[in-house]
Protein backbone atom coordinates (compact mmCIF):
# COMPACT_ATOMS: atom_id res chain seq x y z
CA UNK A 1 0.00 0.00 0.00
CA UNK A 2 1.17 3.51 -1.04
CA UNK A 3 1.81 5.64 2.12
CA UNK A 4 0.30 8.79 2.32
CA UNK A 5 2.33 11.99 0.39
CA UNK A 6 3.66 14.83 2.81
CA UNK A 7 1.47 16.98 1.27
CA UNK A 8 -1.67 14.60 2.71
CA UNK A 9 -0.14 14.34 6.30
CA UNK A 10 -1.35 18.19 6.63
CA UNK A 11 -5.15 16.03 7.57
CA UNK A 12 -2.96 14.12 10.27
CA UNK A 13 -2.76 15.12 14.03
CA UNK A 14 -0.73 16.41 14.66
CA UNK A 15 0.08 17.61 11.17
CA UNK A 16 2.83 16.57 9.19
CA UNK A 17 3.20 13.66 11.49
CA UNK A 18 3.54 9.95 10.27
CA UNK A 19 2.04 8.48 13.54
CA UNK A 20 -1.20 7.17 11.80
CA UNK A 21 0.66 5.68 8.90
CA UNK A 22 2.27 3.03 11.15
CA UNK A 23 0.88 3.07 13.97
CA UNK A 24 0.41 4.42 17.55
CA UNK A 25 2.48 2.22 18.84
CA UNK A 26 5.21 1.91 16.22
CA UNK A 27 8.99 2.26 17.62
CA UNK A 28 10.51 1.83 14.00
CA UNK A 29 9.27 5.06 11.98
CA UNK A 30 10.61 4.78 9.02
CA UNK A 31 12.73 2.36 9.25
CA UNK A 32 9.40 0.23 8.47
CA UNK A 33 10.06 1.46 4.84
CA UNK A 34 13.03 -1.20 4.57
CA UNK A 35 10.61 -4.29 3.54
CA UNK A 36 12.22 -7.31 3.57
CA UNK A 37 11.57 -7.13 -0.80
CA UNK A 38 13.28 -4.05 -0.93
CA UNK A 39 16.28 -5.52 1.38
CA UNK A 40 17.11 -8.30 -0.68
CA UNK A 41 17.15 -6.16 -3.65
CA UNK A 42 19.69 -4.43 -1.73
CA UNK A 43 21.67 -7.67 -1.48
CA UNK A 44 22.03 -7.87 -5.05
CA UNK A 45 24.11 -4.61 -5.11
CA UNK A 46 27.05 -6.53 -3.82
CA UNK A 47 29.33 -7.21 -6.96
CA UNK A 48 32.83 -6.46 -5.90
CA UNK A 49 32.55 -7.61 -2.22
CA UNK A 50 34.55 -4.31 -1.35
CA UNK A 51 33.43 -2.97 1.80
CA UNK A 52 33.66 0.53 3.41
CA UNK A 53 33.62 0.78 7.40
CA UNK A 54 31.51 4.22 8.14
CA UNK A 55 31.94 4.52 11.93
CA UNK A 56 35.20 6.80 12.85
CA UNK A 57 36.44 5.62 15.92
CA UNK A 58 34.80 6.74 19.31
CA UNK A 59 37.22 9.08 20.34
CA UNK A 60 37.90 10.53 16.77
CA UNK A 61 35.76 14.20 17.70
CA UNK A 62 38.03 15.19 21.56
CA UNK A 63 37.34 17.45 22.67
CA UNK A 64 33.78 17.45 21.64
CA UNK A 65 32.36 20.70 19.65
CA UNK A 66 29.89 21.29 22.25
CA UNK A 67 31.79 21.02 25.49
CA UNK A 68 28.65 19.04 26.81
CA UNK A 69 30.34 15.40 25.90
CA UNK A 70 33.50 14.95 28.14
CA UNK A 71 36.35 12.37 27.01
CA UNK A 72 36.30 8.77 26.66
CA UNK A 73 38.29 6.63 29.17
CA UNK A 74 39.37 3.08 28.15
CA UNK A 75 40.83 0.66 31.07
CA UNK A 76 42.34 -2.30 30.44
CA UNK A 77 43.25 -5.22 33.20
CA UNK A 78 44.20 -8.41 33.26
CA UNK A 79 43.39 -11.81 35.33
CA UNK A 80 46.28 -13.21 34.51
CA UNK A 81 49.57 -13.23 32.27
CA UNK A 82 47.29 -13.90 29.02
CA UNK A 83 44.17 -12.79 30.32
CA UNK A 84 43.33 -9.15 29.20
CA UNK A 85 39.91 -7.45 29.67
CA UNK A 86 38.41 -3.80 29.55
CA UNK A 87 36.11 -1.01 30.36
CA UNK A 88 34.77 2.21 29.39
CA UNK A 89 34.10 5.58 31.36
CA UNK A 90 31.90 8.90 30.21
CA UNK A 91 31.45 7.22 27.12
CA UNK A 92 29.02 9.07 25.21
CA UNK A 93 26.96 7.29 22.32
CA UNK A 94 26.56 10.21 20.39
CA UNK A 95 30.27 11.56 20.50
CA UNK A 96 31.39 10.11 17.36
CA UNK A 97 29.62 8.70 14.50
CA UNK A 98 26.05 8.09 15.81
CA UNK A 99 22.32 6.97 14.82
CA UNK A 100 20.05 8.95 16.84
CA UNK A 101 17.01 7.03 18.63
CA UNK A 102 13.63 8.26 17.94
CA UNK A 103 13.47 9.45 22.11
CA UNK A 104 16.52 11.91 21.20
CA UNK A 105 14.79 14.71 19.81
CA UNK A 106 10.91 16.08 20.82
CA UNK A 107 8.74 18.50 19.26
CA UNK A 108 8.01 21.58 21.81
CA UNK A 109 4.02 21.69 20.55
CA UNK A 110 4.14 17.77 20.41
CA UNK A 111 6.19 15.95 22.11
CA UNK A 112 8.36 13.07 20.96
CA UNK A 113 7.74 10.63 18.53
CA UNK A 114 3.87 8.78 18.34
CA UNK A 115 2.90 11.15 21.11
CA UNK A 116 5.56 10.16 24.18
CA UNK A 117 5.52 13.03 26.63
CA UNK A 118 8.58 14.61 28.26
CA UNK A 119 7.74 13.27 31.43
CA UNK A 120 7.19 9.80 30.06
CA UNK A 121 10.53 9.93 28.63
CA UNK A 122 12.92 9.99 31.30
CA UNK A 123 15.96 7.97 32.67
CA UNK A 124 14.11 4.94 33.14
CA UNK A 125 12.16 4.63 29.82
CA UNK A 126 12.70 2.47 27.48
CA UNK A 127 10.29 3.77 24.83
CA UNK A 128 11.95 4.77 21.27
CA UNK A 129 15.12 3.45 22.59
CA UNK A 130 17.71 2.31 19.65
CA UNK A 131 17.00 -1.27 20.74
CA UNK A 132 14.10 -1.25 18.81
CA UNK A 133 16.04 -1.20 15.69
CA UNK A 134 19.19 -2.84 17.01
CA UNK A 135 16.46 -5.87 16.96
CA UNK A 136 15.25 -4.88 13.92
CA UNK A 137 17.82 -4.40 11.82
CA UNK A 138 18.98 -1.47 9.72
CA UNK A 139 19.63 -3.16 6.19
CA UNK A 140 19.08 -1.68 2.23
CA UNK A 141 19.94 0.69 -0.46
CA UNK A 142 21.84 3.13 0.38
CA UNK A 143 22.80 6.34 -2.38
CA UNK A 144 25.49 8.74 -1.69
CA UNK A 145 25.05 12.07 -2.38
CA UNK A 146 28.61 13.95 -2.82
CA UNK A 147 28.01 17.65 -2.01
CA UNK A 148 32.50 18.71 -2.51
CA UNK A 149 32.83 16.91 -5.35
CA UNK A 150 29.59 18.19 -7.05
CA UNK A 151 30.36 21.65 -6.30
CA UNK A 152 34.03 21.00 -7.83
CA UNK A 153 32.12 19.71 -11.29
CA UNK A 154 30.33 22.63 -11.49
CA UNK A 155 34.07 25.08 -11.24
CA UNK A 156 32.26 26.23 -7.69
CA UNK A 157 34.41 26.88 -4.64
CA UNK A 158 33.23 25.27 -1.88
CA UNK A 159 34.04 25.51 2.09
CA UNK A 160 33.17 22.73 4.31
CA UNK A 161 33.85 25.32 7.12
CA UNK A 162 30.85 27.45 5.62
CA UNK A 163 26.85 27.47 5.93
CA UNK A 164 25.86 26.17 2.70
CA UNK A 165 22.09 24.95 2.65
CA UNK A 166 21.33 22.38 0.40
CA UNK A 167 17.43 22.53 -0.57
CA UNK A 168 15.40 20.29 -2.13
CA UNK A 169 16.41 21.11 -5.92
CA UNK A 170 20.04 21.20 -5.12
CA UNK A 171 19.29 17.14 -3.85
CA UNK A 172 17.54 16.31 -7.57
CA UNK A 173 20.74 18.19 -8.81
CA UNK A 174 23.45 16.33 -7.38
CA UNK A 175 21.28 12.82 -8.00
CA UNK A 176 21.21 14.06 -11.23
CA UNK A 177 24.69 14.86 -11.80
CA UNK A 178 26.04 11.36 -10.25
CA UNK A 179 23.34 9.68 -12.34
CA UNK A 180 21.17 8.53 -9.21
CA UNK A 181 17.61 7.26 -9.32
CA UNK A 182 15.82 6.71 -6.32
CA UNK A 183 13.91 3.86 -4.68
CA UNK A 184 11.07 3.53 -2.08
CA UNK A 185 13.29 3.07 1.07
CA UNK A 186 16.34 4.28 0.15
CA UNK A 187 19.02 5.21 2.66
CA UNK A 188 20.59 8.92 2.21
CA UNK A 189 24.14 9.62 2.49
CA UNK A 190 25.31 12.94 2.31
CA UNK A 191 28.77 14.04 2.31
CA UNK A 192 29.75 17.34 2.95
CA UNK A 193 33.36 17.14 3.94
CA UNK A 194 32.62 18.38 7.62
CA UNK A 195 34.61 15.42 9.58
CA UNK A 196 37.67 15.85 7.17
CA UNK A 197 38.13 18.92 7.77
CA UNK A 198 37.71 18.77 11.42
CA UNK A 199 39.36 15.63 12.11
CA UNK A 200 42.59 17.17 9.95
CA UNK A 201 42.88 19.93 12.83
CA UNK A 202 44.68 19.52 16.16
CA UNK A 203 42.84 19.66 19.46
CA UNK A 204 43.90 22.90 19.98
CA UNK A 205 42.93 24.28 16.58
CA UNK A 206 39.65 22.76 16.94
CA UNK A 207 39.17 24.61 20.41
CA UNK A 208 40.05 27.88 18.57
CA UNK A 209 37.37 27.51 15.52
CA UNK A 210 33.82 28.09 15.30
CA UNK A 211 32.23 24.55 15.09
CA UNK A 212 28.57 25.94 14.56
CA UNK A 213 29.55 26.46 10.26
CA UNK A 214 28.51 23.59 8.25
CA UNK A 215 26.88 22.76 4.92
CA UNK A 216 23.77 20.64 5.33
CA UNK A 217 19.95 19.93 4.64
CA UNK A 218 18.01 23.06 4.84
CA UNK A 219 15.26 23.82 7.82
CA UNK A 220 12.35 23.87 5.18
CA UNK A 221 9.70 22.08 5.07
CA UNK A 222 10.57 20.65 1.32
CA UNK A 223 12.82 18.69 2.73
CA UNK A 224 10.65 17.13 4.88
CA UNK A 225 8.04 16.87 1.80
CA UNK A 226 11.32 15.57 -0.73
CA UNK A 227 12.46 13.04 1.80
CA UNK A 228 9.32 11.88 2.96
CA UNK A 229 8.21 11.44 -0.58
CA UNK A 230 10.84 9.75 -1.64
CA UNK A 231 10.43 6.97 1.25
CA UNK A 232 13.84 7.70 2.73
CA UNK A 233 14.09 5.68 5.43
CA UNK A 234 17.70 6.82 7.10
CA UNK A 235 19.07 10.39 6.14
CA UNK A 236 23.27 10.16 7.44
CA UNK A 237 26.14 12.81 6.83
CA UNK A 238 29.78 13.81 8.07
CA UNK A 239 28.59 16.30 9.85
CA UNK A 240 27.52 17.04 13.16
CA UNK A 241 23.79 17.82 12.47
CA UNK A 242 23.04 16.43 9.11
CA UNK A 243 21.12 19.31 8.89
CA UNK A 244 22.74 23.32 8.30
CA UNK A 245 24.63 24.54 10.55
CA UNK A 246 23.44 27.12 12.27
CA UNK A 247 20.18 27.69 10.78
CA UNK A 248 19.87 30.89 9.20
CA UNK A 249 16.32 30.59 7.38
CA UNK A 250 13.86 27.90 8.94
CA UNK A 251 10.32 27.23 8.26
CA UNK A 252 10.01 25.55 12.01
CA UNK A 253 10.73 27.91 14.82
CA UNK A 254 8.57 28.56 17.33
CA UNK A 255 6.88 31.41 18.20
CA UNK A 256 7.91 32.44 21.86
CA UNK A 257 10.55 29.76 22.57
CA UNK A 258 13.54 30.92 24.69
CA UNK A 259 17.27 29.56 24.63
CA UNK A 260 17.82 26.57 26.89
CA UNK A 261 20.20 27.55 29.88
CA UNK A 262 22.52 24.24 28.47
CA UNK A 263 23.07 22.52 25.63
CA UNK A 264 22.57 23.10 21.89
CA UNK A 265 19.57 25.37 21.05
CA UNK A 266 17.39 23.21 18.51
CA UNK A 267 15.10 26.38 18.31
CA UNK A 268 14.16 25.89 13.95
CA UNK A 269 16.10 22.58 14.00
CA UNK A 270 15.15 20.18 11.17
CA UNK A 271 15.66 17.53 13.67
CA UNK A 272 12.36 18.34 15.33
CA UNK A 273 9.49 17.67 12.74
CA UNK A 274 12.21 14.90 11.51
CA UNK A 275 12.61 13.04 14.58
CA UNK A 276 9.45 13.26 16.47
CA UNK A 277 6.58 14.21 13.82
CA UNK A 278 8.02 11.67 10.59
CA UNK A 279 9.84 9.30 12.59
CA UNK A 280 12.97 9.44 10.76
CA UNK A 281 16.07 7.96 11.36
CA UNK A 282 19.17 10.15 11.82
CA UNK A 283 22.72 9.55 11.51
CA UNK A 284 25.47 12.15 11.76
CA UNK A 285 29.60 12.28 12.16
CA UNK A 286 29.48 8.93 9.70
CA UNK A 287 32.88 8.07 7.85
CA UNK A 288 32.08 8.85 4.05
CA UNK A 289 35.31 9.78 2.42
CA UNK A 290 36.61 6.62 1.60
CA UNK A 291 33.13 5.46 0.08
CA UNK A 292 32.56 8.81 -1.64
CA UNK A 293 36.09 8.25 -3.19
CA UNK A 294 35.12 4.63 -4.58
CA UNK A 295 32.00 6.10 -6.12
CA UNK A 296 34.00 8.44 -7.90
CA UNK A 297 36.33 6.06 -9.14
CA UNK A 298 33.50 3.67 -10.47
CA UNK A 299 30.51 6.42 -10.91
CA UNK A 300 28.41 4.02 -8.73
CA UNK A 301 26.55 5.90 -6.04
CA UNK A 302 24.34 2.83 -4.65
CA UNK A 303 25.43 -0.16 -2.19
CA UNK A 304 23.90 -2.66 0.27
CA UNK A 305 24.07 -0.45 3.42
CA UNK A 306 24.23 -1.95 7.00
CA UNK A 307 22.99 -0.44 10.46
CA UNK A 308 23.36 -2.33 13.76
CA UNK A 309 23.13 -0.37 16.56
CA UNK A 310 23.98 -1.25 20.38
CA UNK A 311 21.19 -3.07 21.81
CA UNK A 312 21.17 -0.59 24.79
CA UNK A 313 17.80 -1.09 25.87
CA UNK A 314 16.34 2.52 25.74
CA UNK A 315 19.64 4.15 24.27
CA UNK A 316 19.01 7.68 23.19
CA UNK A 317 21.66 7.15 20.43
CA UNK A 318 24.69 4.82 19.51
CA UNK A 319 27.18 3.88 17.22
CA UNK A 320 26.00 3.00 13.79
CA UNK A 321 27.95 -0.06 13.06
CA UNK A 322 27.73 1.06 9.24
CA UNK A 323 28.96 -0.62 6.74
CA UNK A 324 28.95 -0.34 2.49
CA UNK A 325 29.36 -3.09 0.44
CA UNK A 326 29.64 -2.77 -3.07
């Protein structure tokens, strides 16, 4: 059966919100677009068995951008002589490459995803935690979409270091010039050159730059419309909001709302009507260089993409586990 168009979600309630189209009690979102058809068309992608690993490592982003994730510690002990055994402290799942949970992010007229209320969602809930699709499995198409390199076909200079927005035309665009068709339940992965960049600086000149500059997905609502539409069921990039960064021009603020005394502000975040109104699955800091240098070698932009999460039961986020295989 045909899901609804964005455009027909404006008759849902809360509008724009997928929560009737699988159901009230769904934990997947759209992660229920990966059929198991459309998965083992996926499968047949595989021709050269060469696969790309797209988690960095979990300490790859110290210190963090936003001061609010503090360093990882990793112990090591031993039994014995050739015993050896370890542990991890302040390890935060969303510090590196990450899949956020459908808990992470609420709407501030809404709530969180399928109607879960702030006060349901606290330290001991387990609802929309990323076990649900650790169980599930994260499996199909994915498509890379190569922002640098499309920018450098056009003879346009291009700063990963800068706010560039990329709406829903410039999407068709770059499809377009990499050749790219798209297919109910694709998985989007967008490379913008962010982590390079970043990860290329020392600790010290990452302290001294402005982290809050980054190209991304616009905060308009024809993104929501274009990616809905299109089925996507995970949207990923290399940077550290998948979306803009900061937003400049939004369709989703909220009339009244005040900054938070900690943390990021996600005042006219795309990650709001995202997350909690379409269910959609998020993935940011991902490791897309080496793939988006394959595809450019070949010219082939699809692959049998891989997801497991942690099965933390009620994780707000985690490491992907990604992999490519093409």
């Amino acid at each position: 059966m045909r899901p609804p168009t964005y455009d027909e979600l404006a008759s849902a309630e809360p509008p724009g919100s997928s929560w009737d189209v699988f159901g009230r009690d769904d934990q997947l979102g759209t992660v229920n677009f990966l059929t198991p058809d459309r998965v083992r068309a996926a499968a047949q992608l595989v021709r050269s068995g060469r696969r790309f690993g797209l988690d960095h490592p979990v300490t790859a982003f110290e210190p963090y951008p936003t001061g609010t994730r503090h360093p990882l510690q990793h112990h090591v002990f031993a039994n014995n002589e050739w015993h050896r055994d370890d542990w991890v402290d302040s390890f935060y799942l969303q510090s590196s490459s990450q899949i956020d949970a459908l808990r992470h992010i609420g709407h501030p007229r809404h709530g969180f995803y399928n109607g879960l209320t702030a006060e349901r969602n606290g330290p001991g809930s387990t609802d929309l935690g990323v076990h649900t699709w650790a169980a599930a499995g994260i499996a199909g198409r994915g498509v890379l979409l190569d922002l640098p390199r499309y920018f450098e076909r056009l003879g346009l200079p291009y700063d990963a270091t800068e706010t560039i927005v990329v709406d829903a035309r410039m999407l068709d665009d770059v499809a377009e010039s990499q050749g790219v068709s798209w297919h109910p339940g694709d998985m989007l992965l967008l490379r913008t050159g962010w982590a390079e960049q970043y990860l290329a600086k020392t600790p010290e000149q990452r302290l001294a730059t402005p982290w809050r500059r980054s190209p991304g997905l616009a905060q308009r609502e024809e993104i929501l419309r274009w990616l809905w539409d299109h089925q996507i069921a995970l949207v990923a990039a290399d940077n550290l909001a998948v979306e803009a960064d900061p937003v400049i021009d939004s369709d989703f603020r909220t009339p009244g709302e005040t900054p938070p005394e900690k943390g990021v502000d996600h005042s006219g975040m795309l990650h709001r009507p995202l997350i909690a109104l379409l269910g959609m699955a998020l993935g940011e800091l991902w490791k897309l260089d080496d793939l988006a240098t394959d595809c450019a070698a070949d010219g082939v932009y699809e692959f049998l993409l891989t997801c497991k999460p942690l099965n933390l039961i009620g994780g707000v986020g985690s490491p992907p586990n990604a992999i490519a295989l093409k």
